[in-house]
N, C-alpha and C. Protein backbone atom coordinates (compact mmCIF):
# COMPACT_ATOMS: atom_id res chain seq x y z
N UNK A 1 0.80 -1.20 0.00
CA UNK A 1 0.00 0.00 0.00
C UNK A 1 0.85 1.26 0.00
N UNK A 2 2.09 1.19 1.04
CA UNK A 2 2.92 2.61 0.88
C UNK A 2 3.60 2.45 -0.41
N UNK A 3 3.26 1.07 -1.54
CA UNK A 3 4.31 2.01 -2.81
C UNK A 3 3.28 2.78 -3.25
N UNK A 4 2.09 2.01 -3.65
CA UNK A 4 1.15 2.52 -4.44
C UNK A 4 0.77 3.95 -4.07
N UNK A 5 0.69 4.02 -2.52
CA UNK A 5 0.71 6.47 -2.63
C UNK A 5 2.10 6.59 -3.32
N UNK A 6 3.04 6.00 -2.72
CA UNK A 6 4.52 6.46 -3.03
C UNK A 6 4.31 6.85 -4.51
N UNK A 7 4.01 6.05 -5.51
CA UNK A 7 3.89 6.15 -6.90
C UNK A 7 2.81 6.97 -7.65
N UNK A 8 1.94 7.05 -6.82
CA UNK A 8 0.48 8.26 -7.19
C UNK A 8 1.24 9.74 -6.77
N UNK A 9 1.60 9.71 -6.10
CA UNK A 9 2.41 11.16 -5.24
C UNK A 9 3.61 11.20 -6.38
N UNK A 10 4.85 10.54 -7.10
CA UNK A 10 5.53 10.78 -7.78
C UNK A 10 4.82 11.53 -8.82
N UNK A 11 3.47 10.57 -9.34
CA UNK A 11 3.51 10.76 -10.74
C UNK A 11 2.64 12.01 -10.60
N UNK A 12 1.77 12.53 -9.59
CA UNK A 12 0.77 13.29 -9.71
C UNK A 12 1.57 14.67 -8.67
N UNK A 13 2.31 14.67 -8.02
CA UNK A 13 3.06 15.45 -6.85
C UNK A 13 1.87 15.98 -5.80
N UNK A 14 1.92 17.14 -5.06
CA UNK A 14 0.93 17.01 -3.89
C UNK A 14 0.25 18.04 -4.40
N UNK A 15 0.25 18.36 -5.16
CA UNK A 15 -0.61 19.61 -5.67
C UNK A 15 -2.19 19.36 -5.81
N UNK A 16 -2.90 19.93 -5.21
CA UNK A 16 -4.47 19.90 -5.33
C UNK A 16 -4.95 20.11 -6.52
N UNK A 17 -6.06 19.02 -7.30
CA UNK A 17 -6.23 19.82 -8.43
C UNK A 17 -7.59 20.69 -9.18
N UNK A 18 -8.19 20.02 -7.48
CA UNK A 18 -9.30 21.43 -7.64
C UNK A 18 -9.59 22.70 -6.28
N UNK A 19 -10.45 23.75 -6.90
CA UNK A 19 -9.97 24.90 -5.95
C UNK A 19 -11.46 24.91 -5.94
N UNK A 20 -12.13 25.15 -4.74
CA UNK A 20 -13.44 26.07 -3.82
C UNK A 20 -13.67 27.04 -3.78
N UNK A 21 -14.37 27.87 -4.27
CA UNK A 21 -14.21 29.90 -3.95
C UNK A 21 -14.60 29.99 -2.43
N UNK A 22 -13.84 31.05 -1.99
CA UNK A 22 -13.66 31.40 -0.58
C UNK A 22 -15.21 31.81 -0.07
N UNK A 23 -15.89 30.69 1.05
CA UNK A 23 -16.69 31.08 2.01
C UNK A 23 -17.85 29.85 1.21
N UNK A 24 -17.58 28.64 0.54
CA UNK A 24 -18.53 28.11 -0.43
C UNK A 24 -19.03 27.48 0.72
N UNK A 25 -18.93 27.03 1.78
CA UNK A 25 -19.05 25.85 3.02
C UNK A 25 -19.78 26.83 3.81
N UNK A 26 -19.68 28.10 4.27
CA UNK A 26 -20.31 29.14 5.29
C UNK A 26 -21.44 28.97 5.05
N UNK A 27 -22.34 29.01 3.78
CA UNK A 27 -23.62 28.85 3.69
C UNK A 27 -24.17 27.43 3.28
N UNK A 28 -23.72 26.96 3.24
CA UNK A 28 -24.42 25.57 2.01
C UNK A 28 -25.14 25.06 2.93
N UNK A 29 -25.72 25.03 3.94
CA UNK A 29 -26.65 24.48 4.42
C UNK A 29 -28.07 24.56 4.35
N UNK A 30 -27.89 26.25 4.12
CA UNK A 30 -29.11 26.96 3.91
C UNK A 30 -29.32 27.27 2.74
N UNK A 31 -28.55 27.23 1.74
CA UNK A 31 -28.61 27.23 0.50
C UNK A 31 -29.43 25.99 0.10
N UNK A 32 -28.74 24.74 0.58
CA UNK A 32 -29.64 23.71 0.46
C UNK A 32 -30.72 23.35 0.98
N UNK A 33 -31.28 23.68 2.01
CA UNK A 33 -32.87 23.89 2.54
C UNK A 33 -33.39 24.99 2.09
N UNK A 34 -33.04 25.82 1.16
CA UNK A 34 -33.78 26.69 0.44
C UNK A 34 -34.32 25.85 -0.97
N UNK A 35 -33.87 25.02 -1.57
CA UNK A 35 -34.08 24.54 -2.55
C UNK A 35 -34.79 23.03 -2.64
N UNK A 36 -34.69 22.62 -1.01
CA UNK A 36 -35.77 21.43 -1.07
C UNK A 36 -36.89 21.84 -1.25
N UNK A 37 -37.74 20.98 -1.40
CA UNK A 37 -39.02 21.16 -1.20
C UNK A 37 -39.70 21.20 0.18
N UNK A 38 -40.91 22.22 0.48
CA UNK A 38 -40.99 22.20 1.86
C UNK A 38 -42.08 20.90 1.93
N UNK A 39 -41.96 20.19 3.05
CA UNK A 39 -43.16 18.86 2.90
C UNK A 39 -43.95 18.77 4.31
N UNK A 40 -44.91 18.85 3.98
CA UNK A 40 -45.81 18.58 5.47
C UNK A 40 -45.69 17.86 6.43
N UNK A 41 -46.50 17.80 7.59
CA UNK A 41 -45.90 17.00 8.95
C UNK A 41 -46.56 15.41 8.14
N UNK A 42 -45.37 14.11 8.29
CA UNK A 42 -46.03 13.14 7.82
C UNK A 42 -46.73 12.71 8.86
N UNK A 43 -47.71 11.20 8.49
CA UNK A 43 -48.70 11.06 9.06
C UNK A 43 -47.63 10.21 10.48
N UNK A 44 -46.96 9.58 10.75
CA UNK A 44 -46.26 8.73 11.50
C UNK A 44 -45.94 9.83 12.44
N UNK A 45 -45.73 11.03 12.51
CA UNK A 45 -45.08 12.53 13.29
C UNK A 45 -46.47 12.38 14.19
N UNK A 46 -47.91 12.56 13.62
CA UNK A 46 -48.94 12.68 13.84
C UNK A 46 -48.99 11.68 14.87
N UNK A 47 -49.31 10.78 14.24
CA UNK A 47 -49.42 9.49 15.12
C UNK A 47 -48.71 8.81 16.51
N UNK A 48 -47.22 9.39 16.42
CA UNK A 48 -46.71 9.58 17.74
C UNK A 48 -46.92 10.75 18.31
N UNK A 49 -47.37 11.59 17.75
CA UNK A 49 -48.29 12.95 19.18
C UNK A 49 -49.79 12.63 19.87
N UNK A 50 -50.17 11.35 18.66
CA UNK A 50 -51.75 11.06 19.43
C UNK A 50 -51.18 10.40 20.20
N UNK A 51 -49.94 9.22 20.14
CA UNK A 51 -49.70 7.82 21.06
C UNK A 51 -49.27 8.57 22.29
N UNK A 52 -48.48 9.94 22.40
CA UNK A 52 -47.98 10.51 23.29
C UNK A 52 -49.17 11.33 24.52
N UNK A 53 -50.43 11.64 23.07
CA UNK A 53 -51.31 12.14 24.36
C UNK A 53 -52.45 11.38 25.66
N UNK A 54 -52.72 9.71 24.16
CA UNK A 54 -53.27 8.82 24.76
C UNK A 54 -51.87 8.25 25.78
N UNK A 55 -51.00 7.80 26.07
CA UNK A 55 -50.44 7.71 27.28
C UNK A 55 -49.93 8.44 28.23
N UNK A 56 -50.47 9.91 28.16
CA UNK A 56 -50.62 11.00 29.53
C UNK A 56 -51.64 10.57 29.65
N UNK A 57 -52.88 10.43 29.13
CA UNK A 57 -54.13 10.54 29.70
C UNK A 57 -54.08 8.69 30.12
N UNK A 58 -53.52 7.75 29.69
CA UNK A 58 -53.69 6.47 30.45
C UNK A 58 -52.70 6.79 31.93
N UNK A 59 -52.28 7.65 32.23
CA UNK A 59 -51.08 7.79 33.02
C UNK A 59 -51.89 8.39 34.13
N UNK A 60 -52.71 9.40 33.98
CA UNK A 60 -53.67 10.15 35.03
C UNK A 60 -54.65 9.57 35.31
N UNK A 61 -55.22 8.24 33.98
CA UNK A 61 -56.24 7.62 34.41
C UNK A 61 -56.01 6.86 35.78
N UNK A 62 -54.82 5.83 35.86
CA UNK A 62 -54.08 4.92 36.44
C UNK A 62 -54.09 5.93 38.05
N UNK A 63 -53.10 6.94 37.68
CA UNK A 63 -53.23 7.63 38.73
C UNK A 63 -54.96 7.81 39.57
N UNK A 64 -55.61 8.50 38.93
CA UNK A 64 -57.23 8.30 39.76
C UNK A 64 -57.79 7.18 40.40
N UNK A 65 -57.16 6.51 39.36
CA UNK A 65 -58.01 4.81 39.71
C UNK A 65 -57.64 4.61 41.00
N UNK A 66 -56.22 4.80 41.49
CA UNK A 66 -55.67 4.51 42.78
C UNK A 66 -55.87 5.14 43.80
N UNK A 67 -56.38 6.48 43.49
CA UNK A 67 -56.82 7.14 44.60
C UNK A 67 -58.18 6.47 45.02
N UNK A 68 -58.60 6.38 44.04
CA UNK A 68 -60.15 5.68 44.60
C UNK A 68 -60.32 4.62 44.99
N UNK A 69 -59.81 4.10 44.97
CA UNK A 69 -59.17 2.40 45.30
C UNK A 69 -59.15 2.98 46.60
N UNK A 70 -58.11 3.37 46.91
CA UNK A 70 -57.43 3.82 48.49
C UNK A 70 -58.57 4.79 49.14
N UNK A 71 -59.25 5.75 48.62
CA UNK A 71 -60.63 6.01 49.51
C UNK A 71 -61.31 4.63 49.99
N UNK A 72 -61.80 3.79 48.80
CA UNK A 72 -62.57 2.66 49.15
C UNK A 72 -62.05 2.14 50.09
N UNK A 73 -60.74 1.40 50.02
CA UNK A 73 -60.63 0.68 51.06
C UNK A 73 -60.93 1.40 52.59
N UNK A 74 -60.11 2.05 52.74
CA UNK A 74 -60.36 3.29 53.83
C UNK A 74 -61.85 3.68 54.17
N UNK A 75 -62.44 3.93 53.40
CA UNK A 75 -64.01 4.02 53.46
C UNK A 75 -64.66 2.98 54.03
N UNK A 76 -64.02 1.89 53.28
CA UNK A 76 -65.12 0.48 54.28
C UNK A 76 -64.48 -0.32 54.99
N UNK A 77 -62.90 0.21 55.31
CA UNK A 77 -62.39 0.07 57.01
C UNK A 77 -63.23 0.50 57.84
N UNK A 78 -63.53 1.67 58.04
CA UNK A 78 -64.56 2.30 58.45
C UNK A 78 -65.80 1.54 58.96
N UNK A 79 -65.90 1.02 58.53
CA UNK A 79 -67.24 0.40 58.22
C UNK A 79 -67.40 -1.18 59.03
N UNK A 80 -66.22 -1.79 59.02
CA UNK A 80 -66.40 -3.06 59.94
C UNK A 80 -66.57 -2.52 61.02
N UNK A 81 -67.72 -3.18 61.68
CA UNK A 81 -67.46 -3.11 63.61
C UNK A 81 -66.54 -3.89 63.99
N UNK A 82 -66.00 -3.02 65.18
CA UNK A 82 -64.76 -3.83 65.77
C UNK A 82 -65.83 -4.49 66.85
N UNK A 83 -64.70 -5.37 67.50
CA UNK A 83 -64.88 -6.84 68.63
C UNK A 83 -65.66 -6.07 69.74
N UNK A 84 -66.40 -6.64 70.43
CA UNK A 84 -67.17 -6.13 71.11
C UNK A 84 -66.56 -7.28 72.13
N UNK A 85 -66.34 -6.62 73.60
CA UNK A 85 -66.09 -7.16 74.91
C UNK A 85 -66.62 -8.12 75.68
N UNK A 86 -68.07 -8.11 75.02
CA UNK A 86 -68.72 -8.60 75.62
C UNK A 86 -69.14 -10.00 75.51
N UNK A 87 -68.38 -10.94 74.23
CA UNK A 87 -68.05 -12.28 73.37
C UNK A 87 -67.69 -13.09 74.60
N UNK A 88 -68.00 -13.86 74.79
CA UNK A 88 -67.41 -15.16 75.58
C UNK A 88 -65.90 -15.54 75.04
N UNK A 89 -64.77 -15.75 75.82
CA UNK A 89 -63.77 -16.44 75.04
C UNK A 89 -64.06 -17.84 74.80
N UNK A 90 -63.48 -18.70 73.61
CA UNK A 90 -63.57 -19.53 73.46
C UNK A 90 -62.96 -20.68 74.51
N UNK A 91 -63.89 -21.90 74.78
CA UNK A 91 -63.45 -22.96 75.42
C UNK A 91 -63.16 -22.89 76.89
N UNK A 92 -64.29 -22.17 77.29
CA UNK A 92 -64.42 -22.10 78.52
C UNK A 92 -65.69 -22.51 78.95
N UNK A 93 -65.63 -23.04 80.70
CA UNK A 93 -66.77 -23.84 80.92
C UNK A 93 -67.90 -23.42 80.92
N UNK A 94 -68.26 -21.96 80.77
CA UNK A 94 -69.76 -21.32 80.44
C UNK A 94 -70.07 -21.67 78.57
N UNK A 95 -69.29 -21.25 78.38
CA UNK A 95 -69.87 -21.60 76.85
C UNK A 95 -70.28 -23.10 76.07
N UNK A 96 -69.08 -23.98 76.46
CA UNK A 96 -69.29 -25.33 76.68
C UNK A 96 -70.00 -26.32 77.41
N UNK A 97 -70.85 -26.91 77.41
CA UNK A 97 -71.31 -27.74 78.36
C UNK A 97 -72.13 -28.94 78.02
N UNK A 98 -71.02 -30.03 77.53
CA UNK A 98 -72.09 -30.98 77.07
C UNK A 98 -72.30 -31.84 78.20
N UNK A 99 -73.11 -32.71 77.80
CA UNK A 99 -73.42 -34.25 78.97
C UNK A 99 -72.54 -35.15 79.11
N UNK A 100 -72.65 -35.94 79.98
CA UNK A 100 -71.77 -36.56 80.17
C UNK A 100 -72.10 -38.09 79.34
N UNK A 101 -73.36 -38.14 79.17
CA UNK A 101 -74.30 -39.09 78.18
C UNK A 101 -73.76 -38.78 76.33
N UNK A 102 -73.43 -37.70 76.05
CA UNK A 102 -72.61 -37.11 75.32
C UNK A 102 -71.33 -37.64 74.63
N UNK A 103 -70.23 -36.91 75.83
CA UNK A 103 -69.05 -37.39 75.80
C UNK A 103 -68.95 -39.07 76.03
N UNK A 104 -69.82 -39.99 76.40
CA UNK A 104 -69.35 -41.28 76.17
C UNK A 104 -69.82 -41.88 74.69
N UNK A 105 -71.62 -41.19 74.24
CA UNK A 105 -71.52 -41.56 72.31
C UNK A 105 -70.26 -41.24 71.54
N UNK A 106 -69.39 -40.28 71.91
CA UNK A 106 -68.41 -39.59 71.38
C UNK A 106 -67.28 -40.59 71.44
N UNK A 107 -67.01 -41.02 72.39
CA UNK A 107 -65.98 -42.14 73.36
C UNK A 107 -65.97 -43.62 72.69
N UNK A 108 -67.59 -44.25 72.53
CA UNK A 108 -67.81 -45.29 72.29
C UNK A 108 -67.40 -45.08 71.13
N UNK A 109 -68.16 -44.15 69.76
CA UNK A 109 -67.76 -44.40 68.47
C UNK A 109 -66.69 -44.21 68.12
N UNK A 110 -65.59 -43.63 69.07
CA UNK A 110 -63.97 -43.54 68.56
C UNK A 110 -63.36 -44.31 68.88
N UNK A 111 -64.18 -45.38 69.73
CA UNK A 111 -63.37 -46.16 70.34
C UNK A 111 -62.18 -45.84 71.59
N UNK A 112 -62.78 -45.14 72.20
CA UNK A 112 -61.47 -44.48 73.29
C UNK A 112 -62.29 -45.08 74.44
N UNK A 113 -61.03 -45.36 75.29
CA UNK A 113 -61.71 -45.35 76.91
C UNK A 113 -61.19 -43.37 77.47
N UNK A 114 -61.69 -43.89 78.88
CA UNK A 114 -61.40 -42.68 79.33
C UNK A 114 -59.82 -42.43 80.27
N UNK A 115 -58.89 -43.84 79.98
CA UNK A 115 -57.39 -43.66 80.19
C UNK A 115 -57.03 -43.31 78.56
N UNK A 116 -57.52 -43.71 77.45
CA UNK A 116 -56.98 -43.04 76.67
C UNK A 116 -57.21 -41.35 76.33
N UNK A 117 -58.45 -40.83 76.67
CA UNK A 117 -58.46 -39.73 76.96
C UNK A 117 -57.49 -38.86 77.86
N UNK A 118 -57.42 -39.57 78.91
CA UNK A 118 -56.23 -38.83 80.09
C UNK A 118 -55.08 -38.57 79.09
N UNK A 119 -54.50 -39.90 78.86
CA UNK A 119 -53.15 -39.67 78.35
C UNK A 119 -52.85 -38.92 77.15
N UNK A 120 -53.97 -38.90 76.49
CA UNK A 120 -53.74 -37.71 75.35
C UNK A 120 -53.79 -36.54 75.58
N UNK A 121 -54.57 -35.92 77.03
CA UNK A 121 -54.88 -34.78 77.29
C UNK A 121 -52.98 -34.73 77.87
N UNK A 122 -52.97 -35.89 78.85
CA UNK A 122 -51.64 -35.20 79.96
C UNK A 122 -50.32 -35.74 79.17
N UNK A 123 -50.86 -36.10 77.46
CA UNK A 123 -49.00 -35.92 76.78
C UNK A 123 -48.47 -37.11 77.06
N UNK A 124 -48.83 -37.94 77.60
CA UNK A 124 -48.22 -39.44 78.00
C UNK A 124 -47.65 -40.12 76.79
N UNK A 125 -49.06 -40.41 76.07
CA UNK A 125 -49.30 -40.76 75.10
C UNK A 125 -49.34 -42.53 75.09
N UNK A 126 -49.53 -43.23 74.04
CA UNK A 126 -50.39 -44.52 74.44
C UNK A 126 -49.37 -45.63 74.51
């Protein structure tokens, strides 16, 4: 490759062999957007300003939705009654009270005596 300049540069020397009139580059930009044609907004320009306005407005929708969401819930927090004091706790001897005619149908059909009852209650185990 360095003969082949080497030999273009002999035969041709470094001399430029064309010349630019002074300042041709300062304007050519506008020279050349003077001479296009001017062309309207295409339809695809359009179409990403609708896609841009329909997703602000899906963006504020989203936003509302959540506020109202979050009233609701809040709204019908509100709204459960809390525990009232006055409930029996569970598994205590006022609330409970079967027979003792009861607890042995219960006994017979499981087949338990009442040492296997003990020992399951006191953890022994059988």
């Amino acid at each position: 490759m360095i003969k082949e300049e080497e030999n273009i540069l002999r035969r041709f020397g470094k001399e430029e062999p064309f010349t630019v009139p002074e300042g041709y580059f300062d304007d050519l930009t506008e020279r050349i957007m003077d001479v296009l044609p001017k062309k309207e907004i295409p339809f695809a320009v359009e179409r990403r300003k609708k896609r841009r306005m329909n997703m602000r407005l899906i963006g504020w929708c989203s936003v509302a939705a959540a506020c109202i969401a979050c009233v609701a819930f809040f709204y019908t927090k509100d709204m459960v009654p809390e525990k009232t004091t006055n409930v029996p706790e569970l598994y205590t001897e006022e609330t409970y009270e079967y027979d003792d005619e009861y607890q042995e149908d219960v006994m017979n059909y499981a087949m338990l005596g009442h040492e296997d009852v003990y020992c399951y209650l006191s953890g022994i185990g059988f």
